[in-house]
PDB file of N, CA and C in Angstrom:
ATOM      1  N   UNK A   1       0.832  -1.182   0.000  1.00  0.00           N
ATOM      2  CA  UNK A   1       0.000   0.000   0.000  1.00  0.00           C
ATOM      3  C   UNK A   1       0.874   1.242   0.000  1.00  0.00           C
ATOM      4  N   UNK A   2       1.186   1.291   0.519  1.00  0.00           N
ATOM      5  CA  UNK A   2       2.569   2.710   1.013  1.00  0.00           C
ATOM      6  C   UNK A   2       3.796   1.936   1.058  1.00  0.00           C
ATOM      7  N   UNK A   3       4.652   2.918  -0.100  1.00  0.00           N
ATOM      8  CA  UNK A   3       6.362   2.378   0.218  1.00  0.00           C
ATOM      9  C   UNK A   3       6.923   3.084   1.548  1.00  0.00           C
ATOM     10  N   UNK A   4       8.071   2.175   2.107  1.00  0.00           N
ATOM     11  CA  UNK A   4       8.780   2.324   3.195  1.00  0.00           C
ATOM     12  C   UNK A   4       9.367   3.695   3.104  1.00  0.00           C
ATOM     13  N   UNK A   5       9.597   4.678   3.796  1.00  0.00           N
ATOM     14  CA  UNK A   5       9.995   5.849   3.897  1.00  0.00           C
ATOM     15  C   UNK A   5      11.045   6.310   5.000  1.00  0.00           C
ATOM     16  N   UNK A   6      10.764   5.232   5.928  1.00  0.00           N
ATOM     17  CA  UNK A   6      11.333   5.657   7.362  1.00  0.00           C
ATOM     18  C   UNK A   6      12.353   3.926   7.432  1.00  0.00           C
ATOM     19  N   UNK A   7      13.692   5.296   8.035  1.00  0.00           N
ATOM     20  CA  UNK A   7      15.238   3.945   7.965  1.00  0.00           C
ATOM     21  C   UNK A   7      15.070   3.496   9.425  1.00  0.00           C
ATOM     22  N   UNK A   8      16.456   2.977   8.925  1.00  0.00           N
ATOM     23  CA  UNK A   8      16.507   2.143  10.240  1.00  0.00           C
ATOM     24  C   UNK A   8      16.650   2.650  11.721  1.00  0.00           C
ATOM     25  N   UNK A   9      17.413   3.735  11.877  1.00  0.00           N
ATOM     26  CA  UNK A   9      17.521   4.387  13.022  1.00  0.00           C
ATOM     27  C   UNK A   9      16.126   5.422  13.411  1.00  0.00           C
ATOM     28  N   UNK A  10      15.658   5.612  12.237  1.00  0.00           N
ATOM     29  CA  UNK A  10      14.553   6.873  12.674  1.00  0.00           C
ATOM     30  C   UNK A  10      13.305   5.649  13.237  1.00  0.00           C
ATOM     31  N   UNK A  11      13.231   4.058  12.482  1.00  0.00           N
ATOM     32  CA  UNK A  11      11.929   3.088  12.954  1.00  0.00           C
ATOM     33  C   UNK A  11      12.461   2.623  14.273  1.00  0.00           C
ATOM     34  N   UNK A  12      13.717   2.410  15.000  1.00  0.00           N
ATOM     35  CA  UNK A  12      14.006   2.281  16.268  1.00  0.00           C
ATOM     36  C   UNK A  12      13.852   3.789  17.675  1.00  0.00           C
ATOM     37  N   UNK A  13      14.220   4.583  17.082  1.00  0.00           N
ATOM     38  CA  UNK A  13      13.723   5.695  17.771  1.00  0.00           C
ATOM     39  C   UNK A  13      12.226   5.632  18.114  1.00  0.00           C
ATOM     40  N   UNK A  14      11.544   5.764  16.639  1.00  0.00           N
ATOM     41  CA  UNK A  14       9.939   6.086  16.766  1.00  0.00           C
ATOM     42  C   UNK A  14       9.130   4.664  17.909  1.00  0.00           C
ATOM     43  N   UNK A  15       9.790   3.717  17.332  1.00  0.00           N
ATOM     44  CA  UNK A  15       9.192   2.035  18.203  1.00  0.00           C
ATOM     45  C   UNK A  15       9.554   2.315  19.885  1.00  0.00           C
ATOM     46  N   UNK A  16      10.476   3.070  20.371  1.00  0.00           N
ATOM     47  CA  UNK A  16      10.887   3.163  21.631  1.00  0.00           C
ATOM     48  C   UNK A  16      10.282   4.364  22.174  1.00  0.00           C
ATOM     49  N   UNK A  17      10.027   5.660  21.519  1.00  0.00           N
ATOM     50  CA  UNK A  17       9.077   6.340  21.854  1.00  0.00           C
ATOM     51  C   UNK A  17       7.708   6.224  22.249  1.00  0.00           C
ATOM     52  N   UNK A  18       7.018   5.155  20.932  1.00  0.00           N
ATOM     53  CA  UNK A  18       5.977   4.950  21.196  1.00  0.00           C
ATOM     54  C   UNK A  18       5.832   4.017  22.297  1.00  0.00           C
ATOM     55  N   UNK A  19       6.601   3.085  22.573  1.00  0.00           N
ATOM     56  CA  UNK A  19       6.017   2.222  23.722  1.00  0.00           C
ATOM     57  C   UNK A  19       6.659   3.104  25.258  1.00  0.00           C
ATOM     58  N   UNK A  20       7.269   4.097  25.263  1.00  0.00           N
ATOM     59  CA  UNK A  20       7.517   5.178  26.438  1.00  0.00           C
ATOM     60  C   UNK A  20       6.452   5.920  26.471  1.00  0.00           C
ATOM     61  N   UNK A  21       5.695   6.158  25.228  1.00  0.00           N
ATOM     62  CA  UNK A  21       4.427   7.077  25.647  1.00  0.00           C
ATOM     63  C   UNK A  21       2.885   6.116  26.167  1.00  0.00           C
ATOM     64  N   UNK A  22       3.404   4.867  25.834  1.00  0.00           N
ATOM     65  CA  UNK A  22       2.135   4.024  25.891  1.00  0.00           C
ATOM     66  C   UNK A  22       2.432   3.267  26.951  1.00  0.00           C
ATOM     67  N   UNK A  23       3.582   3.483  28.017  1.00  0.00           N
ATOM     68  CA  UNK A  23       3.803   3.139  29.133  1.00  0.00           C
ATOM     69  C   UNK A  23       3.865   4.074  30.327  1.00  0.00           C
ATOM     70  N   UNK A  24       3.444   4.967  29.816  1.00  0.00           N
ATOM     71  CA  UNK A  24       3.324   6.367  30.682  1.00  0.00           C
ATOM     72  C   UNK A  24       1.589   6.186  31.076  1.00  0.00           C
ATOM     73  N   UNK A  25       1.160   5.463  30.019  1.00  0.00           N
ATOM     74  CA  UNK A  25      -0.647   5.996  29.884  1.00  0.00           C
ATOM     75  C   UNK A  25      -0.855   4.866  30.983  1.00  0.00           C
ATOM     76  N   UNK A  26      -0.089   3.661  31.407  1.00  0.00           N
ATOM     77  CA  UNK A  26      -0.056   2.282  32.062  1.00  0.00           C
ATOM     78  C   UNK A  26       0.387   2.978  33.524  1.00  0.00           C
ATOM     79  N   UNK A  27       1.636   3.447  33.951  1.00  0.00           N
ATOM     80  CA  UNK A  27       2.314   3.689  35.101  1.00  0.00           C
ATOM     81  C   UNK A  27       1.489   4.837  35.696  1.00  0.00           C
ATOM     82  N   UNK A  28       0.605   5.853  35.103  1.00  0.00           N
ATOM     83  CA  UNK A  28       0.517   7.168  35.696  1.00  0.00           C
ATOM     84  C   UNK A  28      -1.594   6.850  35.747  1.00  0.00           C
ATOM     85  N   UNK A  29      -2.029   5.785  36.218  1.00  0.00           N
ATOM     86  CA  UNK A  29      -3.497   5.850  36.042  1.00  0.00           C
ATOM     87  C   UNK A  29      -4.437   6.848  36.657  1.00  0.00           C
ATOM     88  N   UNK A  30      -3.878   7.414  37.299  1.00  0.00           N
ATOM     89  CA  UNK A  30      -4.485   8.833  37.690  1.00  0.00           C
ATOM     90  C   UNK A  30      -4.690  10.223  37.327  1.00  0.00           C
ATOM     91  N   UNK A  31      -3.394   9.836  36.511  1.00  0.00           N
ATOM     92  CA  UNK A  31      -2.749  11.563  36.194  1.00  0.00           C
ATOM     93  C   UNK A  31      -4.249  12.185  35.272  1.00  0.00           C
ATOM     94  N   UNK A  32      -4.003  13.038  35.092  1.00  0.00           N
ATOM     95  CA  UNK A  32      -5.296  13.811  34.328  1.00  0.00           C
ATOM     96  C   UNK A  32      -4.887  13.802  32.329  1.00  0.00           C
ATOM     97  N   UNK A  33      -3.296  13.737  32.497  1.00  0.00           N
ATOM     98  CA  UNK A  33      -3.202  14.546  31.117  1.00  0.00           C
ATOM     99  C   UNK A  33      -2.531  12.735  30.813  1.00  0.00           C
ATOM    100  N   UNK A  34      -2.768  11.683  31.298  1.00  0.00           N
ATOM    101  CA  UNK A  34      -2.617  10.021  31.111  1.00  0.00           C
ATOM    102  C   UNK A  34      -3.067   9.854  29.415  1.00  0.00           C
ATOM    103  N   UNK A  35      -4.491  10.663  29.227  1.00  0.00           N
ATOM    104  CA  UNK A  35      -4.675  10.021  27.612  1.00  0.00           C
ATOM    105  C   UNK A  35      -4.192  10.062  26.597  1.00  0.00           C
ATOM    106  N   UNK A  36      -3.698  11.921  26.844  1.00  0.00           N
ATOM    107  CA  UNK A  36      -2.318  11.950  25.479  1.00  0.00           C
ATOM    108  C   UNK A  36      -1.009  11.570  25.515  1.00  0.00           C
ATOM    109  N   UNK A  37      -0.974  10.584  26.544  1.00  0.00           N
ATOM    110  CA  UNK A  37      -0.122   9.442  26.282  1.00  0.00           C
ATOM    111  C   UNK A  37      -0.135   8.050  24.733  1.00  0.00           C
ATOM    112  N   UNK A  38      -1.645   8.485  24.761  1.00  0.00           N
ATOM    113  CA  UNK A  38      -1.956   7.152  23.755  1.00  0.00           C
ATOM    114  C   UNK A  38      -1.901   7.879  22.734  1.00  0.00           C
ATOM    115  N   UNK A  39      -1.205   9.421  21.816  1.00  0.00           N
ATOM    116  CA  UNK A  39      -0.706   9.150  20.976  1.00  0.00           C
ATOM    117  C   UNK A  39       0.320   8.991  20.215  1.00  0.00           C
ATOM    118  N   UNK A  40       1.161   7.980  21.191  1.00  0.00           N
ATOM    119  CA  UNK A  40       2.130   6.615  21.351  1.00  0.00           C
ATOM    120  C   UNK A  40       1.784   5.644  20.344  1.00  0.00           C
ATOM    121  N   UNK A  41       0.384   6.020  20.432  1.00  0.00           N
ATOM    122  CA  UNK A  41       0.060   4.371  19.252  1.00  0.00           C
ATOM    123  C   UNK A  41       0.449   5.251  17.508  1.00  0.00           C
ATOM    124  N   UNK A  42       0.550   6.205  17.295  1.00  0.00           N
ATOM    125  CA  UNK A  42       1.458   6.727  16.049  1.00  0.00           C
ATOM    126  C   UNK A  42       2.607   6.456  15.627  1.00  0.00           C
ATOM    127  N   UNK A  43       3.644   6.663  16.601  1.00  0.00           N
ATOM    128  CA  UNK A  43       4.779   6.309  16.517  1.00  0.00           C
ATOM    129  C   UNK A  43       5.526   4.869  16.250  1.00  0.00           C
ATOM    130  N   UNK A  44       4.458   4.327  17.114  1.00  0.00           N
ATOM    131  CA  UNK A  44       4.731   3.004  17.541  1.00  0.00           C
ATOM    132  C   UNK A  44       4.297   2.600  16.194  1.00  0.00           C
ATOM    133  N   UNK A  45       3.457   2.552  15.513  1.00  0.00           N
ATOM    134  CA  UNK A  45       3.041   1.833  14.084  1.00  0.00           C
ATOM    135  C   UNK A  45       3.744   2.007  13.072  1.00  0.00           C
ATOM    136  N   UNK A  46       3.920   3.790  12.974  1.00  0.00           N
ATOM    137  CA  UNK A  46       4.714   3.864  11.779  1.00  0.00           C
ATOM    138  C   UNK A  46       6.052   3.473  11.667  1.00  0.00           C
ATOM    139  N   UNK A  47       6.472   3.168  13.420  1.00  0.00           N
ATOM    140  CA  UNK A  47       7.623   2.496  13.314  1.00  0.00           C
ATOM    141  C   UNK A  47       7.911   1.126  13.007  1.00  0.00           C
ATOM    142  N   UNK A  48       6.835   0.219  13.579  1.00  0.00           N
ATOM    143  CA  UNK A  48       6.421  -0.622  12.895  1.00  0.00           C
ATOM    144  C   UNK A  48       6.578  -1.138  11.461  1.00  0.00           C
ATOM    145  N   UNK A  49       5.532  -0.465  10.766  1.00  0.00           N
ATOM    146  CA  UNK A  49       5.410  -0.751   9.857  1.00  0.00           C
ATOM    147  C   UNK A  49       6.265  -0.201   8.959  1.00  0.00           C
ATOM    148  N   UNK A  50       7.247   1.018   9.043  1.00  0.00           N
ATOM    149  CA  UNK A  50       8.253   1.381   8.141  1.00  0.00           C
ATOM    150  C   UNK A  50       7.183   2.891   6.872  1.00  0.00           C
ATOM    151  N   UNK A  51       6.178   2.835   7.570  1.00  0.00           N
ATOM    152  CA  UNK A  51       5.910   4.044   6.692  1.00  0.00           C
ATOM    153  C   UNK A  51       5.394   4.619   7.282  1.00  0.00           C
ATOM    154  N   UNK A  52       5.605   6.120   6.679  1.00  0.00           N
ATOM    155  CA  UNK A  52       4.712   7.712   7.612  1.00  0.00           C
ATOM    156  C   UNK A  52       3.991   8.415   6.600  1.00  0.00           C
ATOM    157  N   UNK A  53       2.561   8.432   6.940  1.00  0.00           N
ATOM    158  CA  UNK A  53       2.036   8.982   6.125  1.00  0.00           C
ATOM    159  C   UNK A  53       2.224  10.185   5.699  1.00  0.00           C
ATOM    160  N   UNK A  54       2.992  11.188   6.552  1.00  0.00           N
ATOM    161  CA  UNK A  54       3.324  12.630   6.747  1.00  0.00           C
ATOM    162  C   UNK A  54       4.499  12.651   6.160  1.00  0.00           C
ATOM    163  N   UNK A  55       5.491  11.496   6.170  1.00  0.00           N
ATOM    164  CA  UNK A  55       6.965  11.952   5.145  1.00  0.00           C
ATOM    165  C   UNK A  55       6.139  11.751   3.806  1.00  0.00           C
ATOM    166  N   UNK A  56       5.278  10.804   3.373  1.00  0.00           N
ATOM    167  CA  UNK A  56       4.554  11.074   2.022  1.00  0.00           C
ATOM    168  C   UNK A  56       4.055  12.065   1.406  1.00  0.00           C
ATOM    169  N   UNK A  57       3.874  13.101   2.642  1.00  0.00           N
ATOM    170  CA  UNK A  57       3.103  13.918   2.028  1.00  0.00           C
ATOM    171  C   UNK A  57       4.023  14.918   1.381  1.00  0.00           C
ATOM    172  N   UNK A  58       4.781  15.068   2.786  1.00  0.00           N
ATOM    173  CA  UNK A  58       5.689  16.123   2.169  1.00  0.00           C
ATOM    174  C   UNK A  58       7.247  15.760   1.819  1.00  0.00           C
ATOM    175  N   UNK A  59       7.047  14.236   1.155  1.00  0.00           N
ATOM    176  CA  UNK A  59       8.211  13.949   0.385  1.00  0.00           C
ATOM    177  C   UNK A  59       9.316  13.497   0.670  1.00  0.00           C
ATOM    178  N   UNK A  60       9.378  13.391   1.970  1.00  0.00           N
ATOM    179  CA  UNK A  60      10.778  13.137   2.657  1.00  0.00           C
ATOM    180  C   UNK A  60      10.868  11.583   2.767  1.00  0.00           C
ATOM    181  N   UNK A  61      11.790  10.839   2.920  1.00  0.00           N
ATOM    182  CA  UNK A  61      12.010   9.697   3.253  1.00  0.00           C
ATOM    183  C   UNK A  61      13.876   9.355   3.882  1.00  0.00           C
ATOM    184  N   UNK A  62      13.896   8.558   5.133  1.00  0.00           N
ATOM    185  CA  UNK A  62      14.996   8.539   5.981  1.00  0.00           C
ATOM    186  C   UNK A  62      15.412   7.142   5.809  1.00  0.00           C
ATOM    187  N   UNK A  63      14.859   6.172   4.877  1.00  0.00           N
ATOM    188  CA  UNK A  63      15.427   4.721   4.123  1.00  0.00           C
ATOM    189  C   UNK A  63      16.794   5.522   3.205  1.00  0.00           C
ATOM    190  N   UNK A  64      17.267   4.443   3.703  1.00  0.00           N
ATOM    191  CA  UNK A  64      18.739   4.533   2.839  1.00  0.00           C
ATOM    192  C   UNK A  64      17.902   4.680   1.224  1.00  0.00           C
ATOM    193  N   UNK A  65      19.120   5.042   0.496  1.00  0.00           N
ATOM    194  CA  UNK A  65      18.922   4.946  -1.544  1.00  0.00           C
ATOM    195  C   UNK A  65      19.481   3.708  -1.630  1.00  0.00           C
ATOM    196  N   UNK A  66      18.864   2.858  -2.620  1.00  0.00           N
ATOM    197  CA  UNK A  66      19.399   1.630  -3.085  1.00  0.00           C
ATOM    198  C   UNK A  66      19.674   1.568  -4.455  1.00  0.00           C
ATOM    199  N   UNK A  67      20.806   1.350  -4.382  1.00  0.00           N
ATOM    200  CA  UNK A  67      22.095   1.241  -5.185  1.00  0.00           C
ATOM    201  C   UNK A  67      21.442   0.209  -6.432  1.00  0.00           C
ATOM    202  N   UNK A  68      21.477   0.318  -7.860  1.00  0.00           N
ATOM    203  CA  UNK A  68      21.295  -0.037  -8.992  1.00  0.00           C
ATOM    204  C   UNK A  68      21.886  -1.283  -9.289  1.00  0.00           C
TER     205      UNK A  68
END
């Protein structure tokens, strides 16, 4: 569906962010501002899955160039 856009260091960053923000929403069940923790689940996918809908838009991509 969507080509890969996002490399290797930027999908390990984003995967460790997202599960720090989606472990904040787990550790802090009281806090008031706990829900915008969950949008952790962004990061966490597009890291995942290797694509951002937002470098598509505006063109950017942090995957290495592959060589011919």
């Amino acid at each position: 569906m969507f080509k890969n856009n996002v490399g290797g260091l930027d999908r390990g960053v984003r995967i460790i962010a997202g599960l720090v923000l989606l472990a904040l929403f787990f550790i802090y069940p009281d806090a008031s501002w706990r829900y915008f923790a969950l949008i952790g689940v962004i990061p966490l996918f597009t890291g995942l899955f290797g694509t951002c809908p937002l470098y598509s838009i505006i063109g950017l991509s942090t995957c290495p160039v592959k060589k011919a």
